[in-house]
PDB file of N, CA and C in Angstrom:
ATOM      1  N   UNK A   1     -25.604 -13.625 -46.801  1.00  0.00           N
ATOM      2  CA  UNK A   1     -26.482 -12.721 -47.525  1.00  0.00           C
ATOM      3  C   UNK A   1     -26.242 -11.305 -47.021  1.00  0.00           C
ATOM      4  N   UNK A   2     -25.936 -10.457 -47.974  1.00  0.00           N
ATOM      5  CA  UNK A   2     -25.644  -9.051 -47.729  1.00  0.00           C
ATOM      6  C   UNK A   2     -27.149  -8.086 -47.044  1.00  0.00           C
ATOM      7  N   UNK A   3     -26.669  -7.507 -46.239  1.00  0.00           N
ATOM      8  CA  UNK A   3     -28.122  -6.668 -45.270  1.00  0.00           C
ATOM      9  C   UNK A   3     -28.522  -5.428 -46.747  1.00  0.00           C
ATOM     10  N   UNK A   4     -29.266  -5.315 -46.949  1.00  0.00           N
ATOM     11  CA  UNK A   4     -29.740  -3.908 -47.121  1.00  0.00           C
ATOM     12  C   UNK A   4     -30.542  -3.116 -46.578  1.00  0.00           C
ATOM     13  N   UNK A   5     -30.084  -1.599 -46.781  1.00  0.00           N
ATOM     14  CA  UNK A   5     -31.043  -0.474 -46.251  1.00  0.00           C
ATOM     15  C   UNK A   5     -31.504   0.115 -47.569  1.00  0.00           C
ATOM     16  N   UNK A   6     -32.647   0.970 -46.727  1.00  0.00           N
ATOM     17  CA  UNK A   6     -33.454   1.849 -48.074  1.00  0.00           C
ATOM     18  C   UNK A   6     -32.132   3.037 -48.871  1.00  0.00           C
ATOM     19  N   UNK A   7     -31.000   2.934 -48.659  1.00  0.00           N
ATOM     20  CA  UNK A   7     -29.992   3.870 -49.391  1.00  0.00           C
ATOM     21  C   UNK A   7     -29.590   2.963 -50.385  1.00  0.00           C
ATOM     22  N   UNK A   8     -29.328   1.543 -49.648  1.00  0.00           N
ATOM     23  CA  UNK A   8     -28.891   0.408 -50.479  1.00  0.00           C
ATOM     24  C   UNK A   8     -29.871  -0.526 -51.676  1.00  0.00           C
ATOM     25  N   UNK A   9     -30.857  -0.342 -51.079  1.00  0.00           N
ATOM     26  CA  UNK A   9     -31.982  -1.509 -51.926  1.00  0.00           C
ATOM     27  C   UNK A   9     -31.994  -0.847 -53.360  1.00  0.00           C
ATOM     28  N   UNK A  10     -32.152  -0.005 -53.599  1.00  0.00           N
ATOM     29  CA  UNK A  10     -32.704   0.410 -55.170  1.00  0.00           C
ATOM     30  C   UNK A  10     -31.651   0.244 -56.260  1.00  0.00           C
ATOM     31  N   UNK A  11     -29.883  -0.051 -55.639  1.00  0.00           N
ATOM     32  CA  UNK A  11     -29.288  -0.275 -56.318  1.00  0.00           C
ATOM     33  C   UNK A  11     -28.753  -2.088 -56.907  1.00  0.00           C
ATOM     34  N   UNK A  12     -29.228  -2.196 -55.767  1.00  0.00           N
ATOM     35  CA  UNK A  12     -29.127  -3.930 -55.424  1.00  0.00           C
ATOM     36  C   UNK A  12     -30.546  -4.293 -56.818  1.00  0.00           C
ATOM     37  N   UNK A  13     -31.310  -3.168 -56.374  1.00  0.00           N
ATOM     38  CA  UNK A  13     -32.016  -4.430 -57.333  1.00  0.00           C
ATOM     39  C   UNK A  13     -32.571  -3.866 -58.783  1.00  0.00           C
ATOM     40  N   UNK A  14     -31.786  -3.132 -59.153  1.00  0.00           N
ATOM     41  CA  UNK A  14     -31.438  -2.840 -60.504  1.00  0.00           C
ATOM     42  C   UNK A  14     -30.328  -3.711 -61.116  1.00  0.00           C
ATOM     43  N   UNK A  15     -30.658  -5.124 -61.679  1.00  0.00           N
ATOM     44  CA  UNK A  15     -29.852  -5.812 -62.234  1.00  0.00           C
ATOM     45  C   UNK A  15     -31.045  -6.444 -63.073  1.00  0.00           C
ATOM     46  N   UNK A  16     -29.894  -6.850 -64.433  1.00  0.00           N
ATOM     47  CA  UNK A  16     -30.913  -7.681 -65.402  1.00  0.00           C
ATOM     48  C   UNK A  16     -30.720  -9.413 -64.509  1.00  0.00           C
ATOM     49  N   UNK A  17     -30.204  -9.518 -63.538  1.00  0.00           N
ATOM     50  CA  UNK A  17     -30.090 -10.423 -63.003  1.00  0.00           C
ATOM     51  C   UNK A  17     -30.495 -11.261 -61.701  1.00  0.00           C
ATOM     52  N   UNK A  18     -31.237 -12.115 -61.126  1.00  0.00           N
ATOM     53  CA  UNK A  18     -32.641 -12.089 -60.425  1.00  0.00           C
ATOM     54  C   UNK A  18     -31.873 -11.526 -59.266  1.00  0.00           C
ATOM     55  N   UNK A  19     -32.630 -11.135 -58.553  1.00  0.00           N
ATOM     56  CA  UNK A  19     -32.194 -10.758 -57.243  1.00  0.00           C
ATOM     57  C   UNK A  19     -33.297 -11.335 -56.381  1.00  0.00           C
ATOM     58  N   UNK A  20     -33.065 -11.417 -55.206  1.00  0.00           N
ATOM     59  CA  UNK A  20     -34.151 -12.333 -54.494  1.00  0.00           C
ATOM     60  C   UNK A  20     -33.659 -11.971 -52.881  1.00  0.00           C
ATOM     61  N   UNK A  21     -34.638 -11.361 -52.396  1.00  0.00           N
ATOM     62  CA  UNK A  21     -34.307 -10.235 -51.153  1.00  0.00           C
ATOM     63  C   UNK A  21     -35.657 -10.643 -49.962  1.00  0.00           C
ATOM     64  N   UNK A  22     -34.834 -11.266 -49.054  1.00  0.00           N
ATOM     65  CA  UNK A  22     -35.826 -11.440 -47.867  1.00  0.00           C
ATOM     66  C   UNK A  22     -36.237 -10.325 -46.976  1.00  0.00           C
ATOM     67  N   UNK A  23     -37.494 -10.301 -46.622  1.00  0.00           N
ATOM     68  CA  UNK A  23     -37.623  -9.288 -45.769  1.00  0.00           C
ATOM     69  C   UNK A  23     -37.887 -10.170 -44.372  1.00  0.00           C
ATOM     70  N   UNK A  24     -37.318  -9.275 -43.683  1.00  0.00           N
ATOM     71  CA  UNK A  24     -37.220 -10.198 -41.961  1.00  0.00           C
ATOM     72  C   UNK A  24     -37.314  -9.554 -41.027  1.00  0.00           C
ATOM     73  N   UNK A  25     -37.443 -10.352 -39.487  1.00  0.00           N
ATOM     74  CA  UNK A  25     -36.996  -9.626 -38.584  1.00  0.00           C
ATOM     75  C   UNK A  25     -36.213 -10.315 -37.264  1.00  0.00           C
ATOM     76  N   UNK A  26     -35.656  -9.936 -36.886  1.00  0.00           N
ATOM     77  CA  UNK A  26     -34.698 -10.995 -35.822  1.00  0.00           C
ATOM     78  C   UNK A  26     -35.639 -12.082 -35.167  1.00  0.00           C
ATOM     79  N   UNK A  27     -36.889 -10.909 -34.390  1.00  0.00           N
ATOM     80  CA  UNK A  27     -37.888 -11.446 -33.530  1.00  0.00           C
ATOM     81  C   UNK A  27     -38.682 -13.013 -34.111  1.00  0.00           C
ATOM     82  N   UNK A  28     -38.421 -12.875 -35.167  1.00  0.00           N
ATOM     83  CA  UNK A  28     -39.561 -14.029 -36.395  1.00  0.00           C
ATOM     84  C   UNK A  28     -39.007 -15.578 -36.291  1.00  0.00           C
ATOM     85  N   UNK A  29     -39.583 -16.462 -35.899  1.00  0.00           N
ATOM     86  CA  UNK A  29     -39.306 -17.485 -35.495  1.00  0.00           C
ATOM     87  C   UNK A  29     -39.445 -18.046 -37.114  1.00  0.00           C
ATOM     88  N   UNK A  30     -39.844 -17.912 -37.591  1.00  0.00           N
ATOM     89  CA  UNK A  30     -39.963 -18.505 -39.011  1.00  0.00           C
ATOM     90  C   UNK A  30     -39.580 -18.223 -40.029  1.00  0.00           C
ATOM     91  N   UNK A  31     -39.137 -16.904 -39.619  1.00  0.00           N
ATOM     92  CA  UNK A  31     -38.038 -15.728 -40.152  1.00  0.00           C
ATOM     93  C   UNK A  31     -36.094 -17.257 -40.240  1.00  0.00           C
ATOM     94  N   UNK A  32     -36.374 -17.399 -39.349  1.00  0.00           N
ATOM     95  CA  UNK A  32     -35.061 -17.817 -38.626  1.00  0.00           C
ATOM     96  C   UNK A  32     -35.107 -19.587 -39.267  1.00  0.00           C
ATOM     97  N   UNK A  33     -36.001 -20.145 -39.661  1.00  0.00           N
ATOM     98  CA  UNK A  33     -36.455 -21.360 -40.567  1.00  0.00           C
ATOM     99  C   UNK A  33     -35.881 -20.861 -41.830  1.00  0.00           C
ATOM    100  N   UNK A  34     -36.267 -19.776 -42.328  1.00  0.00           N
ATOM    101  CA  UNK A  34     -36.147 -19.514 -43.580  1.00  0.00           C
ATOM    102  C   UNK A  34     -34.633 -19.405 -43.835  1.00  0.00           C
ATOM    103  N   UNK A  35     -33.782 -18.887 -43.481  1.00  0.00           N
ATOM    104  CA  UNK A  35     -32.775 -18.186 -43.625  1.00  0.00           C
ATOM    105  C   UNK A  35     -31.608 -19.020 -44.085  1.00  0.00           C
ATOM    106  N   UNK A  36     -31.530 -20.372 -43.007  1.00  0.00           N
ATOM    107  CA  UNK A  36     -30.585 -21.273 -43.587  1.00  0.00           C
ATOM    108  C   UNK A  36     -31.118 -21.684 -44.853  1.00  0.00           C
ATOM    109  N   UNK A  37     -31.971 -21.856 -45.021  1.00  0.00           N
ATOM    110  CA  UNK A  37     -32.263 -22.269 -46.467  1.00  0.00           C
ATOM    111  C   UNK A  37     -32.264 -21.448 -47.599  1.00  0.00           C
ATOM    112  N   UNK A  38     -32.313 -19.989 -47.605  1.00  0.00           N
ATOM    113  CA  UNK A  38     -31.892 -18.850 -48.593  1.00  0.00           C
ATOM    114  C   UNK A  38     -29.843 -18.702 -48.966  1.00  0.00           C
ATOM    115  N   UNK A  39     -29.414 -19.113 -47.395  1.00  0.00           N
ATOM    116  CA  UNK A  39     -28.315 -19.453 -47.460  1.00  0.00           C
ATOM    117  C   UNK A  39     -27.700 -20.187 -48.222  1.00  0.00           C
ATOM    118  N   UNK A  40     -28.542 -21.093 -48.109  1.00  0.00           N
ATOM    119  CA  UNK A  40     -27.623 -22.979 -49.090  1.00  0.00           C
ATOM    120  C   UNK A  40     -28.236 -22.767 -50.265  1.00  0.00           C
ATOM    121  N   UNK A  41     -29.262 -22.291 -51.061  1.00  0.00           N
ATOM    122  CA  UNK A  41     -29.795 -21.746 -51.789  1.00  0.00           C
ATOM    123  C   UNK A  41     -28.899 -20.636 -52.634  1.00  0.00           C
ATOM    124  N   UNK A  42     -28.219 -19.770 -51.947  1.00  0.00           N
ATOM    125  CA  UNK A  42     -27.366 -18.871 -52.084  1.00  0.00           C
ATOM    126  C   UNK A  42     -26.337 -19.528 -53.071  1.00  0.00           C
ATOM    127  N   UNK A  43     -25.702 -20.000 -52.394  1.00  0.00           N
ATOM    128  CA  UNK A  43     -24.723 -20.771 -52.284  1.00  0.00           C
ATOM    129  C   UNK A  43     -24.735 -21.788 -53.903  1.00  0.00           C
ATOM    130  N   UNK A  44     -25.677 -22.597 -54.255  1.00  0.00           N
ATOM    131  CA  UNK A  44     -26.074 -23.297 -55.027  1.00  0.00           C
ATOM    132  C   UNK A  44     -26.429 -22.150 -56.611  1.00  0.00           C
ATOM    133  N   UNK A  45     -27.178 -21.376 -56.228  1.00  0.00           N
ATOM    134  CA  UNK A  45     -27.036 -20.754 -57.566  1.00  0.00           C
ATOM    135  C   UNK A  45     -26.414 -18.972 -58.175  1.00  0.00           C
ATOM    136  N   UNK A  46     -25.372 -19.557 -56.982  1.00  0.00           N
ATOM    137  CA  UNK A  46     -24.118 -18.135 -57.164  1.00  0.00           C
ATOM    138  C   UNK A  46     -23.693 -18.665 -58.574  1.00  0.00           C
ATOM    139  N   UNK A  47     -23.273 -17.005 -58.777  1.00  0.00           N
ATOM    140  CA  UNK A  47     -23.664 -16.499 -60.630  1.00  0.00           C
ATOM    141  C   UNK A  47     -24.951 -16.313 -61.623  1.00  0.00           C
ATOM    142  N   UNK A  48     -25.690 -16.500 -60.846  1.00  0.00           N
ATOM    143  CA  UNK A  48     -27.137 -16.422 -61.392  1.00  0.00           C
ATOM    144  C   UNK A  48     -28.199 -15.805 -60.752  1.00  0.00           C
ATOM    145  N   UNK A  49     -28.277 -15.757 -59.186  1.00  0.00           N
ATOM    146  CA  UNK A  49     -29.104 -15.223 -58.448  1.00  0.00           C
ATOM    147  C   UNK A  49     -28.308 -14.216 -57.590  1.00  0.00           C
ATOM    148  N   UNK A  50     -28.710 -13.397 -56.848  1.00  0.00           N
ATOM    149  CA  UNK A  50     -28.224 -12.614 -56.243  1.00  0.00           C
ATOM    150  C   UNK A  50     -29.091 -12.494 -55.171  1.00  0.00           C
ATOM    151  N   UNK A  51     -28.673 -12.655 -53.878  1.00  0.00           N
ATOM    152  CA  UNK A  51     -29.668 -12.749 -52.432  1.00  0.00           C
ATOM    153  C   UNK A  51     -28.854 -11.836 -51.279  1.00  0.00           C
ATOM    154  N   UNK A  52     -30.197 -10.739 -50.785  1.00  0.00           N
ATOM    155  CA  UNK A  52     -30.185 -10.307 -49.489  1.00  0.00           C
ATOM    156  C   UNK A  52     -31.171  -9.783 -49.177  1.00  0.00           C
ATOM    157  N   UNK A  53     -31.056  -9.578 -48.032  1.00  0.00           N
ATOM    158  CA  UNK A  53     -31.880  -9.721 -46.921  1.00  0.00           C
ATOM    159  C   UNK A  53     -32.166  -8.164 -46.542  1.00  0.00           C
ATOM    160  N   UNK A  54     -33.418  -7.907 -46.134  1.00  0.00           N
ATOM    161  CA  UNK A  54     -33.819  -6.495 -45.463  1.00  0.00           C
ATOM    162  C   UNK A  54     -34.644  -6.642 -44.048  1.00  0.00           C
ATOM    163  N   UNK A  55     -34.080  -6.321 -43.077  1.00  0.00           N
ATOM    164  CA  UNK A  55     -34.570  -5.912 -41.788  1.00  0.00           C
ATOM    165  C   UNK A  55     -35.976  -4.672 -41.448  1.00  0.00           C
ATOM    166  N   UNK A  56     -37.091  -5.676 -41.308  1.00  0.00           N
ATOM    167  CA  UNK A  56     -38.438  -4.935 -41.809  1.00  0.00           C
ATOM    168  C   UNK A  56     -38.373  -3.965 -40.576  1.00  0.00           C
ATOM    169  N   UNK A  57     -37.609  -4.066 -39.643  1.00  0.00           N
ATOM    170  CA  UNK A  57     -37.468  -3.438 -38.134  1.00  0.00           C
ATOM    171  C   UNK A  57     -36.459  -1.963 -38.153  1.00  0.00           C
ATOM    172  N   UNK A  58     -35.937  -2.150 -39.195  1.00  0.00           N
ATOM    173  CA  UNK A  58     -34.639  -1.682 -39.277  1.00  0.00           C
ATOM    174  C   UNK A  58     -35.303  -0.417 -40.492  1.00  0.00           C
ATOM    175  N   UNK A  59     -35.833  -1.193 -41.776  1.00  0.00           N
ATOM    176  CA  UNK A  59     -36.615  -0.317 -42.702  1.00  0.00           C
ATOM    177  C   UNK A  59     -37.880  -0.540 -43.058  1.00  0.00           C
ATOM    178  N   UNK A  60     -38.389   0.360 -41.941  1.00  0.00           N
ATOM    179  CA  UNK A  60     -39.952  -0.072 -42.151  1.00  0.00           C
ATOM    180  C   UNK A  60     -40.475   0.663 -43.397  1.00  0.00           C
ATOM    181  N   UNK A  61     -39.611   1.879 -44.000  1.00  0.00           N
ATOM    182  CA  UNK A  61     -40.000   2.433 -44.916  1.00  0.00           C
ATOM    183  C   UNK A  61     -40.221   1.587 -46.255  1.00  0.00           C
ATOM    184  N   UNK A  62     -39.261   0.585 -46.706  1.00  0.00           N
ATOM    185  CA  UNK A  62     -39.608  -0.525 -47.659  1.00  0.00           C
ATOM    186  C   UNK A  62     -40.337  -1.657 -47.534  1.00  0.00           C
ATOM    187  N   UNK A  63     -40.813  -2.298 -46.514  1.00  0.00           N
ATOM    188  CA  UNK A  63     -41.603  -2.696 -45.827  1.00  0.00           C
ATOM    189  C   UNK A  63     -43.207  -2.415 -46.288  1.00  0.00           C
ATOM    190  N   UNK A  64     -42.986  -0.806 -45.879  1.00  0.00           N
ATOM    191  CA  UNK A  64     -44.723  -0.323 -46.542  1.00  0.00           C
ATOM    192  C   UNK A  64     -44.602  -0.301 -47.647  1.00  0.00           C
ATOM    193  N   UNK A  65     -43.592   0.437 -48.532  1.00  0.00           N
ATOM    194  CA  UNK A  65     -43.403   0.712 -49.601  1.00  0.00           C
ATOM    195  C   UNK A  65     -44.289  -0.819 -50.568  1.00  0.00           C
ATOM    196  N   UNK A  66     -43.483  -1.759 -50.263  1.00  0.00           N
ATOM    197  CA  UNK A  66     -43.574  -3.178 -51.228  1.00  0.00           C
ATOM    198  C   UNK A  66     -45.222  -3.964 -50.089  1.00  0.00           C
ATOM    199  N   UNK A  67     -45.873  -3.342 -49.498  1.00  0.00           N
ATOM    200  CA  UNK A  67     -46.918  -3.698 -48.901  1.00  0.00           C
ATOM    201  C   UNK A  67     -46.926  -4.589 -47.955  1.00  0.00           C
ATOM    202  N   UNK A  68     -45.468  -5.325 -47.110  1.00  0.00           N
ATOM    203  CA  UNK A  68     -44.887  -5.911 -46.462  1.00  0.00           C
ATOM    204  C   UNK A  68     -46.001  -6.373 -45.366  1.00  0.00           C
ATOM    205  N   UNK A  69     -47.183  -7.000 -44.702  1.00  0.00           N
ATOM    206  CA  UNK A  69     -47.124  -6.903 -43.627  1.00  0.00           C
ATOM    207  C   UNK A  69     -47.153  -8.659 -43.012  1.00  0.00           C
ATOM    208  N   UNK A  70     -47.175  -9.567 -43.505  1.00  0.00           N
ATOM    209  CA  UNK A  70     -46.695 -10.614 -42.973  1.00  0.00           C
ATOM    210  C   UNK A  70     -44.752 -10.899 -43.226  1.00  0.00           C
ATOM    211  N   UNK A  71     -44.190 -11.556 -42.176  1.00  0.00           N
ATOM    212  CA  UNK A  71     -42.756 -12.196 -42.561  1.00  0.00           C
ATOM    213  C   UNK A  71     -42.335 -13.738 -42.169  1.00  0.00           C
ATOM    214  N   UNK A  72     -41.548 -14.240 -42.826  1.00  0.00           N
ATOM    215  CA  UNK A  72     -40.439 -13.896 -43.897  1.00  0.00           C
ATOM    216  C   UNK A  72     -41.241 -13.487 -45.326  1.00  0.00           C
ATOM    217  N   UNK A  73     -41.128 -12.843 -46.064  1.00  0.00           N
ATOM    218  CA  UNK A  73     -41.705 -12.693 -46.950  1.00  0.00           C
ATOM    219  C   UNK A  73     -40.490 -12.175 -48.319  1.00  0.00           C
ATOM    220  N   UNK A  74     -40.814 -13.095 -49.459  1.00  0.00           N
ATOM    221  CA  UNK A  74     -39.669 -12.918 -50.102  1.00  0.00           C
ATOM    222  C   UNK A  74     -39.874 -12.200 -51.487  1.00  0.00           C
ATOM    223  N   UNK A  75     -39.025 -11.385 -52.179  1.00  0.00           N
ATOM    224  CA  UNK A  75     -39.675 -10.689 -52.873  1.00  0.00           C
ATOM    225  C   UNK A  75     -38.429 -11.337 -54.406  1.00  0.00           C
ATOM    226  N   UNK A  76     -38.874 -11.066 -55.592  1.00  0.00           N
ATOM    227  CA  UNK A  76     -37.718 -11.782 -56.520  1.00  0.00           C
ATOM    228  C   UNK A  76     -38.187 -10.021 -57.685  1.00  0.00           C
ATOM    229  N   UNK A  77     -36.792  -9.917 -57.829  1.00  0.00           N
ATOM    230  CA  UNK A  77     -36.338  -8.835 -59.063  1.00  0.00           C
ATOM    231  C   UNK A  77     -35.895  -8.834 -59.762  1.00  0.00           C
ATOM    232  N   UNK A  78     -36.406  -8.795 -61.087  1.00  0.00           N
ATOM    233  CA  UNK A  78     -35.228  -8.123 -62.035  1.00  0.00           C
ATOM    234  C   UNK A  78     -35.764  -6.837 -62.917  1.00  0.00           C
ATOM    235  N   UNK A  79     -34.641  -6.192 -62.947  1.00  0.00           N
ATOM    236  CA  UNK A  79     -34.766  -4.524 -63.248  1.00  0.00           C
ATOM    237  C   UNK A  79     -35.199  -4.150 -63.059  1.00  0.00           C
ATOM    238  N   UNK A  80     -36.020  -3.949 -61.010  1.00  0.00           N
ATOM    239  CA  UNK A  80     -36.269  -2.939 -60.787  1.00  0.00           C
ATOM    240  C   UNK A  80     -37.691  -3.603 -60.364  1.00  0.00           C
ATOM    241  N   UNK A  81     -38.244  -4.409 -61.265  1.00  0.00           N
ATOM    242  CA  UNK A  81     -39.380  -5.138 -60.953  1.00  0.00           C
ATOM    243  C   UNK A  81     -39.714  -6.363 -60.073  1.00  0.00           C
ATOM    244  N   UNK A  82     -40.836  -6.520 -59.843  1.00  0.00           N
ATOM    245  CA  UNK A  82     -40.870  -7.743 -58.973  1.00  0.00           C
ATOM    246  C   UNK A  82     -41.377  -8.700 -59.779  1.00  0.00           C
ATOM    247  N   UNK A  83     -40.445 -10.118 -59.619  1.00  0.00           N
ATOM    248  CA  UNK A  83     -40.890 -10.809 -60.972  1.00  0.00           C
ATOM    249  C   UNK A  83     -41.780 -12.208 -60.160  1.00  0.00           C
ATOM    250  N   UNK A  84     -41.969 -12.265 -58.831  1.00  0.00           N
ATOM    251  CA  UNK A  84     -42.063 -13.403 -58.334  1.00  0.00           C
ATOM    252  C   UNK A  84     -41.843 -13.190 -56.672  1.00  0.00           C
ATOM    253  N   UNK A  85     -42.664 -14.024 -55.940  1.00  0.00           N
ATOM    254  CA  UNK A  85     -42.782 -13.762 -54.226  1.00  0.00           C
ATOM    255  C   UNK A  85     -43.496 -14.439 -53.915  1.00  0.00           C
ATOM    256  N   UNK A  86     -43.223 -15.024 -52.149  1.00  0.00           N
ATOM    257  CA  UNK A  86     -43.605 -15.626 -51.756  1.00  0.00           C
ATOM    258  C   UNK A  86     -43.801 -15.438 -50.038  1.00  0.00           C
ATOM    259  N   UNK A  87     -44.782 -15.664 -49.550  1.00  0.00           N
ATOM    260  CA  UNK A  87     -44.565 -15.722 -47.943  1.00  0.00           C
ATOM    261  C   UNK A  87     -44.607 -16.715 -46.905  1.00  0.00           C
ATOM    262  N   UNK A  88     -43.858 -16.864 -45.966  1.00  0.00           N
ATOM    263  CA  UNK A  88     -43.688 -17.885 -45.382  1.00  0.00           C
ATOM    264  C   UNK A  88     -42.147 -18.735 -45.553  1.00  0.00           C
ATOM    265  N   UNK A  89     -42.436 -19.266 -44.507  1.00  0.00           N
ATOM    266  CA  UNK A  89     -40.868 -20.305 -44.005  1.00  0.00           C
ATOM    267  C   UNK A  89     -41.499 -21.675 -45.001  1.00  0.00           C
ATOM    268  N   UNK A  90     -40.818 -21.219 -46.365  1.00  0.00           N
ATOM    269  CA  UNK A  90     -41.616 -22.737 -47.334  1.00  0.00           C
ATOM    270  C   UNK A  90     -39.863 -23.426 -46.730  1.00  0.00           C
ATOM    271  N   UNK A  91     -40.346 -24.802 -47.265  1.00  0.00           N
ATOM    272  CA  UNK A  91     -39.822 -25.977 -47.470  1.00  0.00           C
ATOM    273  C   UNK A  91     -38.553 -25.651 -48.745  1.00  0.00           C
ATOM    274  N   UNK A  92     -37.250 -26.152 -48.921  1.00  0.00           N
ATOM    275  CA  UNK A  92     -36.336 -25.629 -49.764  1.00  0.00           C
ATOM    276  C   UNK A  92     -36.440 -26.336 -50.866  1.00  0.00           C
ATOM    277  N   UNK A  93     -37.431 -27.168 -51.038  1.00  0.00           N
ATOM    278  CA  UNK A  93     -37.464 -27.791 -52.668  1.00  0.00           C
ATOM    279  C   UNK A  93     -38.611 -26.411 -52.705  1.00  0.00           C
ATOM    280  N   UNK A  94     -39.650 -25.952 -52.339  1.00  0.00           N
ATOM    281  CA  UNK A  94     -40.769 -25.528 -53.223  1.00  0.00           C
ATOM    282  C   UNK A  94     -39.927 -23.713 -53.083  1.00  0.00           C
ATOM    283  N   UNK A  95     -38.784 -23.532 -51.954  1.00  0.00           N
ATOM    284  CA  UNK A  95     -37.710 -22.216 -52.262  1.00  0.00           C
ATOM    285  C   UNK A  95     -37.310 -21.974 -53.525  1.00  0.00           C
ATOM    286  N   UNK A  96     -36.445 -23.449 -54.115  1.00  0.00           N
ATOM    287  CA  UNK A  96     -35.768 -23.908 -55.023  1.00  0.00           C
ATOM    288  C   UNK A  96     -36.594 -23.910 -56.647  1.00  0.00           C
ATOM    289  N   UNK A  97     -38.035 -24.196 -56.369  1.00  0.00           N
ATOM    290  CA  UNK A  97     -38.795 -23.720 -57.212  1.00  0.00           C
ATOM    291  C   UNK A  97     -39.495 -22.169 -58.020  1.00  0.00           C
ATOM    292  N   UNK A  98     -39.716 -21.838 -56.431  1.00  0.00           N
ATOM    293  CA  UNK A  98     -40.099 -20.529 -56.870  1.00  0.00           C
ATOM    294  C   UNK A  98     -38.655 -19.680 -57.758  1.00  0.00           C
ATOM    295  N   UNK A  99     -37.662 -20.028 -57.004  1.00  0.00           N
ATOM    296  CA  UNK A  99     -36.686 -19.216 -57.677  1.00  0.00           C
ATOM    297  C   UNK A  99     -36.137 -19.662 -59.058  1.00  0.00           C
ATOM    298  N   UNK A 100     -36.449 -21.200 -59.418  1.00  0.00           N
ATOM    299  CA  UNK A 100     -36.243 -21.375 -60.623  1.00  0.00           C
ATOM    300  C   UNK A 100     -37.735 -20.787 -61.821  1.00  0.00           C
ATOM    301  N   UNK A 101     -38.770 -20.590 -60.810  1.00  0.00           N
ATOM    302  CA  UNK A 101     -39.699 -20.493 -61.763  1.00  0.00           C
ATOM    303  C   UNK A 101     -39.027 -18.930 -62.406  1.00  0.00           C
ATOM    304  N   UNK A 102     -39.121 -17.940 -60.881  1.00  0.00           N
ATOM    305  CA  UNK A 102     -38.404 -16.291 -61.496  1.00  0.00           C
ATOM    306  C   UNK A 102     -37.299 -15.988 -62.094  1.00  0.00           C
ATOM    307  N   UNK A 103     -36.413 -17.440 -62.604  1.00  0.00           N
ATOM    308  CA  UNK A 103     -35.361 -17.609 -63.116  1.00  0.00           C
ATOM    309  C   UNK A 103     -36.311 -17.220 -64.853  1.00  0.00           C
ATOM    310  N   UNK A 104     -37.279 -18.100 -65.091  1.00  0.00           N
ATOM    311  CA  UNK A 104     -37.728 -18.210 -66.538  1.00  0.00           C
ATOM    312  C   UNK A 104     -38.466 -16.432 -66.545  1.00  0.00           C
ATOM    313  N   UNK A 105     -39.165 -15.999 -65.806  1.00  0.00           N
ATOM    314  CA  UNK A 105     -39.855 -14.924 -66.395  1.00  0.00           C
ATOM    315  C   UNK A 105     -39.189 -13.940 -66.975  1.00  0.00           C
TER     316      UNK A 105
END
């Protein structure tokens, strides 16, 4: 999953195509649950989803911006909007859900 910064994010997630962007932080133990599973996730619906990751440590400015204050916390886009989110180290069937649900909106 590609890192973004606040120079990078606004272009990443201008697509008519979902984008689905973790916010994290190294320190996050549940942060670190989540991740392999955004990975294989990744992986499974390349050409259709688009996934990376933002370092809430790194840009705290998007962080506040999107009202960030629990993590892992996941945010889903398309064009610009947030179509779908979730917080917490879920389980990769109810991952697999949410992202098929922000697949339909």
């Amino acid at each position: 999953m590609m890192e973004l910064n606040a120079r990078t994010f606004e272009d990443a997630i201008n697509s008519d195509e979902l984008v689905v962007v973790d916010f994290y932080a190294e320190w996050c133990g549940p942060c670190h649950y989540l991740s392999p599973v955004l990975e294989k996730l990744e992986k499974e619906f390349k050409g259709k989803v688009k996934f990376y990751k933002v370092n809430v440590d790194l840009n705290p400015e998007l962080a506040n911006y999107f009202g960030i204050s629990s993590i892992p916390a996941v945010l889903m886009f398309k064009n610009k909007k947030v179509v779908n989110a979730f917080i917490g180290a879920l389980p990769e069937s109810t991952v697999r859900a949410e992202i098929e649900r922000a697949l339909r909106a």
